[in-house]
C-alpha atoms as a PDB file:
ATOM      1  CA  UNK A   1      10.173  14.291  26.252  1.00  0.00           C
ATOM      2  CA  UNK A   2       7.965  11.728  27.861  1.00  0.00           C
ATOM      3  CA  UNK A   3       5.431   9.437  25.242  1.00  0.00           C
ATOM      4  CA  UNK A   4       2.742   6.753  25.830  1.00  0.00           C
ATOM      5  CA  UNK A   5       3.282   3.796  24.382  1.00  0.00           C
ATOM      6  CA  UNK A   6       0.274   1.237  24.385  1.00  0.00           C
ATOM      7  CA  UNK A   7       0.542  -2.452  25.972  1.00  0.00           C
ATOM      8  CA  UNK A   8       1.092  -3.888  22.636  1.00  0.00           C
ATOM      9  CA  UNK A   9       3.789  -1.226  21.331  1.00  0.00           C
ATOM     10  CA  UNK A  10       5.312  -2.418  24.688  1.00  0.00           C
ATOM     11  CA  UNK A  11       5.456  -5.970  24.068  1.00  0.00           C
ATOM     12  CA  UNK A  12       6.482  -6.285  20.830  1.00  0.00           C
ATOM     13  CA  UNK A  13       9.235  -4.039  21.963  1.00  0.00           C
ATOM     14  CA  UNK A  14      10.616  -5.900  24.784  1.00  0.00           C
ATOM     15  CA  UNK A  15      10.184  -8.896  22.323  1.00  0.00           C
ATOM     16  CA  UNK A  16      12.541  -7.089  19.622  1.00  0.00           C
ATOM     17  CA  UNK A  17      14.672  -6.276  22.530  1.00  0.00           C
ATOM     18  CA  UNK A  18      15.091 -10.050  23.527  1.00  0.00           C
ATOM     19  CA  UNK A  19      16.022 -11.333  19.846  1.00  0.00           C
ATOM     20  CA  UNK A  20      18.076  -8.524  18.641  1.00  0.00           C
ATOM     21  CA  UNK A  21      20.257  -8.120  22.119  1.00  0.00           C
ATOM     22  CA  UNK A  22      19.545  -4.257  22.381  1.00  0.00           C
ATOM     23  CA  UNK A  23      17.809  -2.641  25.596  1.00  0.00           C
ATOM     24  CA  UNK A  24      14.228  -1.349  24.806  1.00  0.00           C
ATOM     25  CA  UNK A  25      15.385   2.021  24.750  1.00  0.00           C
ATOM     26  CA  UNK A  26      17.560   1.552  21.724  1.00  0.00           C
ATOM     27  CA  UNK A  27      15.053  -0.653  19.850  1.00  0.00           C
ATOM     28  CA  UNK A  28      12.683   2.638  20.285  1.00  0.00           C
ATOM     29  CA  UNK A  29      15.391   5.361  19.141  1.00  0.00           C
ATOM     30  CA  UNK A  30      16.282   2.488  15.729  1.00  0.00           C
ATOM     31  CA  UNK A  31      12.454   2.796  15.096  1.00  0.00           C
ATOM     32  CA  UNK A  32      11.352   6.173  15.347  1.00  0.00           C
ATOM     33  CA  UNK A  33      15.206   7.279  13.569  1.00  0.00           C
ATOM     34  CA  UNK A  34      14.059   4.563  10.934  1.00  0.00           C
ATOM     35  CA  UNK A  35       9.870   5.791  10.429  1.00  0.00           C
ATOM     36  CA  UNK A  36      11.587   9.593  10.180  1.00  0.00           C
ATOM     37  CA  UNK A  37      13.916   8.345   7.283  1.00  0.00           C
ATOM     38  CA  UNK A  38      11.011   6.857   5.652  1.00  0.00           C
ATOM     39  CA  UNK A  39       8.829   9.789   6.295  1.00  0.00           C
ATOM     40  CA  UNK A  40      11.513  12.037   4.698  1.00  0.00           C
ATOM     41  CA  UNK A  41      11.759  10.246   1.421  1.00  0.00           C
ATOM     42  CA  UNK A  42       7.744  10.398   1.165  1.00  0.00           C
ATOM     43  CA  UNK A  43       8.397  13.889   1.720  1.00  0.00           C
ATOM     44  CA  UNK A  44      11.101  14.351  -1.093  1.00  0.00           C
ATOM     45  CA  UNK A  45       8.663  12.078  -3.423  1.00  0.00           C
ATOM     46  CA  UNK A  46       5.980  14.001  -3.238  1.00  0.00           C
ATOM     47  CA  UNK A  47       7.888  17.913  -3.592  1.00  0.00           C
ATOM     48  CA  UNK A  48       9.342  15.988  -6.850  1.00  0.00           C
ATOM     49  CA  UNK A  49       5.751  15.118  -7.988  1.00  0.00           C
ATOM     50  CA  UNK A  50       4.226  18.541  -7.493  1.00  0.00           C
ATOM     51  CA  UNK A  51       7.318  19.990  -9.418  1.00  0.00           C
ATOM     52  CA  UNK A  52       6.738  17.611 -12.368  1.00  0.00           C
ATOM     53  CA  UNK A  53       3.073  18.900 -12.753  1.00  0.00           C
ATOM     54  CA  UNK A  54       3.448  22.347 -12.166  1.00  0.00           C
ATOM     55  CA  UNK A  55       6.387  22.157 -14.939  1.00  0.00           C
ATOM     56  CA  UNK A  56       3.831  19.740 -16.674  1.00  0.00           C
ATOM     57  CA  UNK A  57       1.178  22.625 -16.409  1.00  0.00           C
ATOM     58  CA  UNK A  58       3.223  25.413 -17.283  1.00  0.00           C
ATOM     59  CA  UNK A  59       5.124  23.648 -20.447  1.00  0.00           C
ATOM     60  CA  UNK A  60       1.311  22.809 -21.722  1.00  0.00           C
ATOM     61  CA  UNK A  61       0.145  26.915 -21.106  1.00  0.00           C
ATOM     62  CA  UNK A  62       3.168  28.083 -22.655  1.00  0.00           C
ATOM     63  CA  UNK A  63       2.685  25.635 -25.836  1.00  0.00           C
ATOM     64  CA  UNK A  64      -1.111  26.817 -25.795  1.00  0.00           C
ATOM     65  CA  UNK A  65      -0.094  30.273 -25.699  1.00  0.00           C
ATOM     66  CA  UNK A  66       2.849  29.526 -28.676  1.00  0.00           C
ATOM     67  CA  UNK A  67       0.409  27.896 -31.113  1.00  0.00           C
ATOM     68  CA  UNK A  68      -2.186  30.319 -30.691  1.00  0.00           C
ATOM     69  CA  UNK A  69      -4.507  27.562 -29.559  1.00  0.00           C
END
C-alpha cells in the first residue's frame, strides 16, 4: 500500500523521528496504530449511545402502552 503524505505531515515526521530515536517509518505505523485505537473507542461510544436510546425509547413505549396513556 503506497499513501501521500503532504510536505508538512513529512516534516513533522522526520522531526518526531529525530527526538524520539525511531526511523520515520515506525513513527508512521505508532500513529496510524494509535488514530485506529482512538477511532475504535469512538466507535464503541457511540454503538453504546444508540443502545441506551433505543432501550430509552422502547422502556418509555412499553410504559405508555402499560398505563394506558
Amino acid at each position: 500500500m503506497e499513501i501521500e503524505i503532504s510536505q508538512d505531515l513529512i516534516k513533522s515526521i522526520k522531526i518526531a523521528s529525530k527526538e524520539l530515536n525511531l526511523n520515520e517509518r515506525e513513527i508512521v505505523a505508532r500513529a496510524i496504530k494509535l488514530y485506529l485505537a482512538s477511532i475504535k473507542e469512538q466507535i464503541n461510544l457511540n454503538e453504546e449511545i444508540k443502545i441506551w436510546e433505543e432501550a430509552g425509547t422502547e422502556d418509555a413505549v412499553n410504559f405508555i402502552k402499560l398505563n394506558n396513556l
